[in-house]
PDB file of N, CA and C in Angstrom:
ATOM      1  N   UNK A   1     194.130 158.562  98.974  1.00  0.00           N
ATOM      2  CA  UNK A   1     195.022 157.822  98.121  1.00  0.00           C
ATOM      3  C   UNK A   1     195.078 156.384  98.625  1.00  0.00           C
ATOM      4  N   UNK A   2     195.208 155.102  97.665  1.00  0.00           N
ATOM      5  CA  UNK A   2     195.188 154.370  98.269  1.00  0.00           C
ATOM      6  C   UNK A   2     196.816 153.712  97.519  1.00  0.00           C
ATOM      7  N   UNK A   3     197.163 152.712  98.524  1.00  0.00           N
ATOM      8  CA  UNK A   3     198.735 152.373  98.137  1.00  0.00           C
ATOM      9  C   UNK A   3     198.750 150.971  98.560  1.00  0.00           C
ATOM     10  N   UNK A   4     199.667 150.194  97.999  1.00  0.00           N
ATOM     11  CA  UNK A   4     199.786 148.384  98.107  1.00  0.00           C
ATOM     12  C   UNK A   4     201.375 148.452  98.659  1.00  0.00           C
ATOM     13  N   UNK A   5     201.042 147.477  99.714  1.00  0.00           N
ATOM     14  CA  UNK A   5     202.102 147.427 100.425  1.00  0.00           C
ATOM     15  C   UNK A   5     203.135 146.070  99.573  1.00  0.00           C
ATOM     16  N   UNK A   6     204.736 146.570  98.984  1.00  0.00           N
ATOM     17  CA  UNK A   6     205.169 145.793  98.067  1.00  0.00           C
ATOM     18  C   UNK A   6     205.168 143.975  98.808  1.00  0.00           C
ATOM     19  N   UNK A   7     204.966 143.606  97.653  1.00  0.00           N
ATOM     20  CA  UNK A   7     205.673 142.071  97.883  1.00  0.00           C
ATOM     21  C   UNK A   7     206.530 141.781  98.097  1.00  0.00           C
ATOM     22  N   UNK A   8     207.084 141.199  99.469  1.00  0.00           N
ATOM     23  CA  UNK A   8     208.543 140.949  99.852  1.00  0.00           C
ATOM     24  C   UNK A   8     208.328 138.965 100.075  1.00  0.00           C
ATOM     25  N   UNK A   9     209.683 138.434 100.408  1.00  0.00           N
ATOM     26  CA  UNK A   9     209.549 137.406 101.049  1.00  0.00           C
ATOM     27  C   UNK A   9     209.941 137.283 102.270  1.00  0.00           C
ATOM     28  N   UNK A  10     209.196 136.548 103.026  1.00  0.00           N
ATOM     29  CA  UNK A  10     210.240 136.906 104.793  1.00  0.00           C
ATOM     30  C   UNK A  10     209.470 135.450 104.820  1.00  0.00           C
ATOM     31  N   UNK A  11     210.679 135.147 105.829  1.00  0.00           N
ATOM     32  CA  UNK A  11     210.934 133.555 106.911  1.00  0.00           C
ATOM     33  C   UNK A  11     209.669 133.510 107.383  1.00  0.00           C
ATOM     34  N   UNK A  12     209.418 132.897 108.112  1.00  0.00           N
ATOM     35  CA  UNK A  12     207.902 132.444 109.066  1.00  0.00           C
ATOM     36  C   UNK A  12     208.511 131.280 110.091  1.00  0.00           C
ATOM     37  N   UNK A  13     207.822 130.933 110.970  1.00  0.00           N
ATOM     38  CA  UNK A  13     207.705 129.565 111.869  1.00  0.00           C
ATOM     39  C   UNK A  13     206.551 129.420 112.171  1.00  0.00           C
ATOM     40  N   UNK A  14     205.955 128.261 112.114  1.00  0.00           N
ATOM     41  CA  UNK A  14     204.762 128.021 113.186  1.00  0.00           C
ATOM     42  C   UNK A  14     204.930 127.538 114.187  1.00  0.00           C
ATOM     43  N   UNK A  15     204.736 128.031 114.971  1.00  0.00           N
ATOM     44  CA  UNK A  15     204.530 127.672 116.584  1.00  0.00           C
ATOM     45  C   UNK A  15     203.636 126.942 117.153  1.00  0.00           C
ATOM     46  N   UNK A  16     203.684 125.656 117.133  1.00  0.00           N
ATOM     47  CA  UNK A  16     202.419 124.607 117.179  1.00  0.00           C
ATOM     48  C   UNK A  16     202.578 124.039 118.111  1.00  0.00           C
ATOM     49  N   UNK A  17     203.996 123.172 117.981  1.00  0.00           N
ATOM     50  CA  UNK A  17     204.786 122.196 119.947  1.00  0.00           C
ATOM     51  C   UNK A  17     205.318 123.394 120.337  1.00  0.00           C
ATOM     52  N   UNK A  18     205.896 122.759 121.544  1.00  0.00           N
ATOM     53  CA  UNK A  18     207.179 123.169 122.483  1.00  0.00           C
ATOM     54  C   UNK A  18     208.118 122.574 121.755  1.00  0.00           C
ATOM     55  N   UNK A  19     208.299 121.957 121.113  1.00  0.00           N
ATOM     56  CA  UNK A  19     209.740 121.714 119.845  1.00  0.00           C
ATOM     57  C   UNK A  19     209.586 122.436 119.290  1.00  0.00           C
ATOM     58  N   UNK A  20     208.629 123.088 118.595  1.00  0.00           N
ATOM     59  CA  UNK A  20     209.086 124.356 117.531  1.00  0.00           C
ATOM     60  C   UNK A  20     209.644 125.697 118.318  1.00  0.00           C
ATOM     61  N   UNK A  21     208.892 125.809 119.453  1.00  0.00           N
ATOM     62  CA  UNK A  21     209.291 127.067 120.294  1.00  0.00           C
ATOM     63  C   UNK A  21     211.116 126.905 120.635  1.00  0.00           C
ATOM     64  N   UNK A  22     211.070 125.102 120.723  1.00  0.00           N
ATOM     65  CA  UNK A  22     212.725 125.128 121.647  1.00  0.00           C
ATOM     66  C   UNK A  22     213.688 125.537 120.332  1.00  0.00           C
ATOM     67  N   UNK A  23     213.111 125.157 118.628  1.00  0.00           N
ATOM     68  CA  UNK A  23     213.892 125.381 117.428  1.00  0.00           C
ATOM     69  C   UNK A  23     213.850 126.531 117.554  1.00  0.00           C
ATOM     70  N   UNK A  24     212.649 127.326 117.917  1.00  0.00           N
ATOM     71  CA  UNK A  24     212.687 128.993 116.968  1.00  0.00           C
ATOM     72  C   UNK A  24     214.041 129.852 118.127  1.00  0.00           C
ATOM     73  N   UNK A  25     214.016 129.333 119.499  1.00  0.00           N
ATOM     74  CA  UNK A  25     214.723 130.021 120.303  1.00  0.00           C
ATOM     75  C   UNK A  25     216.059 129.704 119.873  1.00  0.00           C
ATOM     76  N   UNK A  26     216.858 128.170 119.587  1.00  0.00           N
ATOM     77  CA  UNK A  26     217.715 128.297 119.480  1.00  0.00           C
ATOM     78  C   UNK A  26     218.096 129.029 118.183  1.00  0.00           C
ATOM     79  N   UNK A  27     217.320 129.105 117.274  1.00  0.00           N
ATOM     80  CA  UNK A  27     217.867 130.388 116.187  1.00  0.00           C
ATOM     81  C   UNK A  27     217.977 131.547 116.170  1.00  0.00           C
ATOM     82  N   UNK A  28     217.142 132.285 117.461  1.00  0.00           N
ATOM     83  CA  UNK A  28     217.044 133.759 118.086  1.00  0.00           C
ATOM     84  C   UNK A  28     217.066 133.644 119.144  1.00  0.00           C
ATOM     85  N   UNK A  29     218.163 133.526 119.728  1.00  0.00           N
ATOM     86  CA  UNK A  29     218.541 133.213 121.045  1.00  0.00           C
ATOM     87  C   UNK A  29     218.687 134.954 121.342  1.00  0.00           C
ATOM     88  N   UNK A  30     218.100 135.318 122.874  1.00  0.00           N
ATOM     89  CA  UNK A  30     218.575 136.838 122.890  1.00  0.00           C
ATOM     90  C   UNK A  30     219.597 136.824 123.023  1.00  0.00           C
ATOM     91  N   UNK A  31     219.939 138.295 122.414  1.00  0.00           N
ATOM     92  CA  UNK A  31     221.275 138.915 122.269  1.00  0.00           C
ATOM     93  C   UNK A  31     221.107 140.351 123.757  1.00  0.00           C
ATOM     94  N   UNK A  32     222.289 140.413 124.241  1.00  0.00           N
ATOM     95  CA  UNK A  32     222.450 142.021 124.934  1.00  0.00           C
ATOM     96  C   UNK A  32     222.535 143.207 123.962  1.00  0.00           C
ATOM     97  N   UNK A  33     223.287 143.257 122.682  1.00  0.00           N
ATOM     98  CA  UNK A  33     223.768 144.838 122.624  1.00  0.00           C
ATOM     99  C   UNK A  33     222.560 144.886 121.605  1.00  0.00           C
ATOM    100  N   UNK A  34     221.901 143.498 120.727  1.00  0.00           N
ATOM    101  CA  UNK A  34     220.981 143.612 119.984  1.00  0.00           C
ATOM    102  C   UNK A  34     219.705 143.276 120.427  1.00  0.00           C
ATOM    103  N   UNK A  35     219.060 142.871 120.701  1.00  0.00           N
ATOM    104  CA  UNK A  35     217.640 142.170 121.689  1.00  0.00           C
ATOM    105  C   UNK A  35     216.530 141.590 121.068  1.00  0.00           C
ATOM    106  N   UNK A  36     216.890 141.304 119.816  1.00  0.00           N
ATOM    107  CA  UNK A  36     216.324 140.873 119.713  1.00  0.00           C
ATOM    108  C   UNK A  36     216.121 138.948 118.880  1.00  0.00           C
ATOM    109  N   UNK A  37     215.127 138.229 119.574  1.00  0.00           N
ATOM    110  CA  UNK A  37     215.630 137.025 120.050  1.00  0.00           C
ATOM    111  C   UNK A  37     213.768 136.703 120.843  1.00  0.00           C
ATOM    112  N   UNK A  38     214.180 135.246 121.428  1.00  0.00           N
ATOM    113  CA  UNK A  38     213.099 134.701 121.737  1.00  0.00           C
ATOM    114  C   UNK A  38     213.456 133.678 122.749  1.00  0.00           C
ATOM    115  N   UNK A  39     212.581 133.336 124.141  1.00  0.00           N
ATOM    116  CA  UNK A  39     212.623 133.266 124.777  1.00  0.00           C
ATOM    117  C   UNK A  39     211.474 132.918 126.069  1.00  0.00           C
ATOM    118  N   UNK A  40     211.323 131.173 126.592  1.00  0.00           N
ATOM    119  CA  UNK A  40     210.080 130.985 126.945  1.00  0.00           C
ATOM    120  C   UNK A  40     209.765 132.165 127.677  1.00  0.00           C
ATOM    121  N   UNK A  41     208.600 132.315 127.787  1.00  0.00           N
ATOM    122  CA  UNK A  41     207.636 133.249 128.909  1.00  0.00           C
ATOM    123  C   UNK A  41     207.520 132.359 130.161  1.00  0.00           C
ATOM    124  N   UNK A  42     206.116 131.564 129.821  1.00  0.00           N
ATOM    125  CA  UNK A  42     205.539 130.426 130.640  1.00  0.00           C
ATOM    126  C   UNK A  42     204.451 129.807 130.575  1.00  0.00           C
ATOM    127  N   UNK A  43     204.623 128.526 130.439  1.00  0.00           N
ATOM    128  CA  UNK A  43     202.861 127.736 129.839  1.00  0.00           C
ATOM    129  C   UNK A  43     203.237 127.905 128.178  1.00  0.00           C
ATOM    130  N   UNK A  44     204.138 127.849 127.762  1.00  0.00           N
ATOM    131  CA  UNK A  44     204.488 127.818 126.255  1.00  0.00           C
ATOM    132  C   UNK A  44     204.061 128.993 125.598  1.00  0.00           C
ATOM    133  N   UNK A  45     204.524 129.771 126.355  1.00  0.00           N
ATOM    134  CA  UNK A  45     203.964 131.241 125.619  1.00  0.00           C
ATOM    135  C   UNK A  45     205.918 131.787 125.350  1.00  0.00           C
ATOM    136  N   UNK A  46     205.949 132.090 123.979  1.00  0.00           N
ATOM    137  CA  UNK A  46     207.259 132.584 123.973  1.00  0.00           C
ATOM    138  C   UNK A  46     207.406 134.316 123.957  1.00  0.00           C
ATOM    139  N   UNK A  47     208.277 134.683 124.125  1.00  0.00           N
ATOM    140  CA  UNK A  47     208.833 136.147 124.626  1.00  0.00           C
ATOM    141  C   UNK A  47     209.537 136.601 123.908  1.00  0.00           C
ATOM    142  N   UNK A  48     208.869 137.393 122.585  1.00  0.00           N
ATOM    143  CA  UNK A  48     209.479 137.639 121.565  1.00  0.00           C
ATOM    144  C   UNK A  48     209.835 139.564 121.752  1.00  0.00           C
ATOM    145  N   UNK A  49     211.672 139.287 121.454  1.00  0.00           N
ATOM    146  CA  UNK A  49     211.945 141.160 121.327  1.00  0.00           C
ATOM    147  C   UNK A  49     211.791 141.602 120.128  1.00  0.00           C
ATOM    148  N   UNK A  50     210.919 142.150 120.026  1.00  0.00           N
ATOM    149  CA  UNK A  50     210.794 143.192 118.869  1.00  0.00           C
ATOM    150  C   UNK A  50     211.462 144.174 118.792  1.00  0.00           C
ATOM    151  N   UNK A  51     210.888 145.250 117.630  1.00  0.00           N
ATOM    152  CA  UNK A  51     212.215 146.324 117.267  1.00  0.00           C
ATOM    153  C   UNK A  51     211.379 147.830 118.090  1.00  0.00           C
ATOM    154  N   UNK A  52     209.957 147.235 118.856  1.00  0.00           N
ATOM    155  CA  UNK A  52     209.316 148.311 119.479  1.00  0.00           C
ATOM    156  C   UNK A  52     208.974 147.497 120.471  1.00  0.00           C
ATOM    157  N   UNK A  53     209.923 146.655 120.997  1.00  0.00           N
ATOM    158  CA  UNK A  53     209.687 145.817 122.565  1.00  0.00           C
ATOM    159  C   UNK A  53     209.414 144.376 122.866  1.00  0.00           C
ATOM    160  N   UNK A  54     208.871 143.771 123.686  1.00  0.00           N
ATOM    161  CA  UNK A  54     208.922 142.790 124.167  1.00  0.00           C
ATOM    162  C   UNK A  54     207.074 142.333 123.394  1.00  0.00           C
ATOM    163  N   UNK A  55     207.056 140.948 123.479  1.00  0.00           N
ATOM    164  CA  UNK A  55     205.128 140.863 123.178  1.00  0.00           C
ATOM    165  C   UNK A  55     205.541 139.250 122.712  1.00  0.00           C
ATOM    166  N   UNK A  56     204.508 138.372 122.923  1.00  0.00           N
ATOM    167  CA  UNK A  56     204.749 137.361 123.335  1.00  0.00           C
ATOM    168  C   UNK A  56     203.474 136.271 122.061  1.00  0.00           C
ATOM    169  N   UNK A  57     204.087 135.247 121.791  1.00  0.00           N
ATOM    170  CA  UNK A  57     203.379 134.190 120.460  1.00  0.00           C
ATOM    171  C   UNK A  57     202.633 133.332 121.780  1.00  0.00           C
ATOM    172  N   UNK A  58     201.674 132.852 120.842  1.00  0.00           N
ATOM    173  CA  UNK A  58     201.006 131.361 122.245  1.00  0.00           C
ATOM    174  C   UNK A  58     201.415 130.341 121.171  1.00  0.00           C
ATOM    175  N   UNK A  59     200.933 129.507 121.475  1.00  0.00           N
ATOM    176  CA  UNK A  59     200.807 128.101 120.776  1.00  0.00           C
ATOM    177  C   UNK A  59     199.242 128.484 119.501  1.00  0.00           C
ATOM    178  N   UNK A  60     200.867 128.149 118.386  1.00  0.00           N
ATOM    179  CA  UNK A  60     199.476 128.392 117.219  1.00  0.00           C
ATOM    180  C   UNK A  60     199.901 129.473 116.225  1.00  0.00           C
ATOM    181  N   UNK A  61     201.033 130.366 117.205  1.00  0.00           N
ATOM    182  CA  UNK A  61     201.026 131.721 116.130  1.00  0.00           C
ATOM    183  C   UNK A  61     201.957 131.407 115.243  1.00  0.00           C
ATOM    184  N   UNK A  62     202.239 132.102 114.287  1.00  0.00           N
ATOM    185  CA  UNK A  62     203.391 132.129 113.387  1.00  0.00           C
ATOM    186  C   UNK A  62     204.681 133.417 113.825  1.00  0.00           C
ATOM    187  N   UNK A  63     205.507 132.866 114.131  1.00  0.00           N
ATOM    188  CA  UNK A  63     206.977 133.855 114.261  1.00  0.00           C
ATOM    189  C   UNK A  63     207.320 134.649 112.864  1.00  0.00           C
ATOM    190  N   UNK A  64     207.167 135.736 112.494  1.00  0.00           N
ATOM    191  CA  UNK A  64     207.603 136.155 111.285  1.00  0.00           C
ATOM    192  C   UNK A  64     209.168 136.830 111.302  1.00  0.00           C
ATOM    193  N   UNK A  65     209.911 136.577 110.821  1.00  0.00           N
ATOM    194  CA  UNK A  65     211.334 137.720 110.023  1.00  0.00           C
ATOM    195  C   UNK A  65     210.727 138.522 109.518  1.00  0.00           C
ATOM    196  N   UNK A  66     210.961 139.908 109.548  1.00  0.00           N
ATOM    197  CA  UNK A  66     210.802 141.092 109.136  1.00  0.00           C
ATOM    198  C   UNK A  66     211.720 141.097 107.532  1.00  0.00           C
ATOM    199  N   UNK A  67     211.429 142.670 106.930  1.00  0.00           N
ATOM    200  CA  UNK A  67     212.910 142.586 105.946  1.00  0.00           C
ATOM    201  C   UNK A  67     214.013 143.336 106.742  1.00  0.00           C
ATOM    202  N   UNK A  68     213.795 143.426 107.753  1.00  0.00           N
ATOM    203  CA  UNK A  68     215.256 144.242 108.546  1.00  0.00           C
ATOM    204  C   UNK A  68     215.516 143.348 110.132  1.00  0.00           C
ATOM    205  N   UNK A  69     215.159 142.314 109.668  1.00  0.00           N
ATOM    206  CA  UNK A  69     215.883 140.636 110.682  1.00  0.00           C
ATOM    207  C   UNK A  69     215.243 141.170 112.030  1.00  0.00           C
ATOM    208  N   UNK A  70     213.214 141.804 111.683  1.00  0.00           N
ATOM    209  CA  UNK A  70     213.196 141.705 112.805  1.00  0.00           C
ATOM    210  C   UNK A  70     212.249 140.844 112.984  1.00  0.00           C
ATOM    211  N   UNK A  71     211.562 140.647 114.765  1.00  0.00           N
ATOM    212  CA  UNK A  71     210.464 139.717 114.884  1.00  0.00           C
ATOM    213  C   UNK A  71     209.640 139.898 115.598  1.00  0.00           C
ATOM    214  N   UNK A  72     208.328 139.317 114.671  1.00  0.00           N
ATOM    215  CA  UNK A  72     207.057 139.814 115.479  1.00  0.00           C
ATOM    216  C   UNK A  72     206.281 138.379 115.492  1.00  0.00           C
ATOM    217  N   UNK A  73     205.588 138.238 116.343  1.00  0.00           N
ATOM    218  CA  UNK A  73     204.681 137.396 116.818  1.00  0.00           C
ATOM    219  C   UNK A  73     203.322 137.532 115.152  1.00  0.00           C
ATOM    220  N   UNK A  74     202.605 136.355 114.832  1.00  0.00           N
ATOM    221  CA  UNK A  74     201.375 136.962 114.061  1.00  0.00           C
ATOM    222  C   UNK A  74     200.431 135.429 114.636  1.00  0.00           C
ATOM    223  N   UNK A  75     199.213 136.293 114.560  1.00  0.00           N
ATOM    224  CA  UNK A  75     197.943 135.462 115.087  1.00  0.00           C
ATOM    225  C   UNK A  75     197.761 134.354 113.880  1.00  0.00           C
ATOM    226  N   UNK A  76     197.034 132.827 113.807  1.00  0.00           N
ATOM    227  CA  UNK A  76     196.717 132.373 112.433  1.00  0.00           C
ATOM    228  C   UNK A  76     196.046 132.967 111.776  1.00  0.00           C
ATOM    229  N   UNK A  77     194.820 133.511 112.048  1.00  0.00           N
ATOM    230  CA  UNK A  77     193.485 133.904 111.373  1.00  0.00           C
ATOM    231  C   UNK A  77     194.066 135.165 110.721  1.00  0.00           C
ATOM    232  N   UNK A  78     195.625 136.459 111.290  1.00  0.00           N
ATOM    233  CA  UNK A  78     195.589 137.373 110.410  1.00  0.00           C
ATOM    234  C   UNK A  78     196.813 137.034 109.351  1.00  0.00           C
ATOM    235  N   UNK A  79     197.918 135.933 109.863  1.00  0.00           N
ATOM    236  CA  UNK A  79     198.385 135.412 108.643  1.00  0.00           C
ATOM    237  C   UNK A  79     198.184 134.916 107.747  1.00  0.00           C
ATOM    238  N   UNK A  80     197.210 134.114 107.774  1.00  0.00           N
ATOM    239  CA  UNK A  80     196.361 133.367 106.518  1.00  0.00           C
ATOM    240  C   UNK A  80     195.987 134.576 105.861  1.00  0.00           C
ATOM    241  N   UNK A  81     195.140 135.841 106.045  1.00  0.00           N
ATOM    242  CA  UNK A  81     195.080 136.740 105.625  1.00  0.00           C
ATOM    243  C   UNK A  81     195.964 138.083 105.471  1.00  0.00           C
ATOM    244  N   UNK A  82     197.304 137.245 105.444  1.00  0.00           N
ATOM    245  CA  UNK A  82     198.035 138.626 104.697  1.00  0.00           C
ATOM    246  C   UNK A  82     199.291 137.609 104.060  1.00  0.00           C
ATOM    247  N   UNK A  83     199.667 136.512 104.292  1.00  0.00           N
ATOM    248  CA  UNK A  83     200.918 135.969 103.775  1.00  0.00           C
ATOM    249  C   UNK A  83     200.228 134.959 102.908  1.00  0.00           C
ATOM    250  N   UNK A  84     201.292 134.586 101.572  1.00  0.00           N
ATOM    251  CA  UNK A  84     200.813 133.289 101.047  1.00  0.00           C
ATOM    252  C   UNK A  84     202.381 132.405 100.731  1.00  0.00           C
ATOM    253  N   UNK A  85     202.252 131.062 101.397  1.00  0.00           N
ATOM    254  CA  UNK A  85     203.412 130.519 101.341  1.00  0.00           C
ATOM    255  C   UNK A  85     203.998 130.523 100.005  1.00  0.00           C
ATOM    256  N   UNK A  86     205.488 130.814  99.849  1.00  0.00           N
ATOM    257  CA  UNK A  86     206.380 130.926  98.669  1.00  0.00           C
ATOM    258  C   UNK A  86     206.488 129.437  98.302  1.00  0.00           C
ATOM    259  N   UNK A  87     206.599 128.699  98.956  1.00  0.00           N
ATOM    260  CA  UNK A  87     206.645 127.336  98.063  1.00  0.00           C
ATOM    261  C   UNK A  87     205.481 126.224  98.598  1.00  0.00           C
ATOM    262  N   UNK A  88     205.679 125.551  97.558  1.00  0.00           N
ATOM    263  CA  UNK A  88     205.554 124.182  98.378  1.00  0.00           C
ATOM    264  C   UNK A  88     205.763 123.732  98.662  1.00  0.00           C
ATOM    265  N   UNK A  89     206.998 123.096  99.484  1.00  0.00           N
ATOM    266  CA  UNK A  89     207.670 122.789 100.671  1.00  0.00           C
ATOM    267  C   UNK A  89     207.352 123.208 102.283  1.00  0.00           C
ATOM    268  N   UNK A  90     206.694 124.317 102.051  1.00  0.00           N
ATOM    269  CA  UNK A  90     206.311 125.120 103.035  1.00  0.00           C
ATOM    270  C   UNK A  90     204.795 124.918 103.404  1.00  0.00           C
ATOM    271  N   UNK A  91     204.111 124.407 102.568  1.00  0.00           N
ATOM    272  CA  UNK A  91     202.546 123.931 103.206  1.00  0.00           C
ATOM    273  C   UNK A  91     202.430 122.750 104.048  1.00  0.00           C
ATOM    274  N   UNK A  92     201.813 122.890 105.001  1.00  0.00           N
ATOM    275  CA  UNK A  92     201.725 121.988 106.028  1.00  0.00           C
ATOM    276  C   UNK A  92     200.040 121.984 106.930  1.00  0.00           C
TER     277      UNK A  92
END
């Protein structure tokens, strides 16, 4: 059987400076009772909690929102191939 995974919209960041990393943290700053949040590593690698653990963006990746406010790290080469920006405001 084959099945299409629905069309949703979710947030993104690109992670390009250390200013975007210092923006994306102060908006997911970790939490204790919730964990999830973001947080340098080292050498600009950020330390992202996911909803199945810890795993970390370099310079370059895109930060995604989930539809259940969670976050995962994504490579360029497999976001370009699975997301397409909702507006144009958003191309860069």
């Amino acid at each position: 059987m084959k099945v299409q995974k629905r069309p949703v919209i979710v947030d993104a960041w690109h992670y390009v400076t250390k200013e975007d990393g210092e923006a994306i943290i102060k908006m997911f700053p970790k939490k204790i009772w919730f964990p999830l949040g973001v947080s340098i590593l080292e050498k600009d690698t950020l330390k992202i909690y996911t909803l199945e653990g810890i795993t970390t963006a370099d310079l370059g990746d895109w930060i995604v929102k989930g539809v259940k406010g969670e976050l995962y790290p994504v490579k360029p080469e497999i976001f370009k191939e699975t997301f397409d920006m909702a507006g144009k405001e958003n191309e860069s």
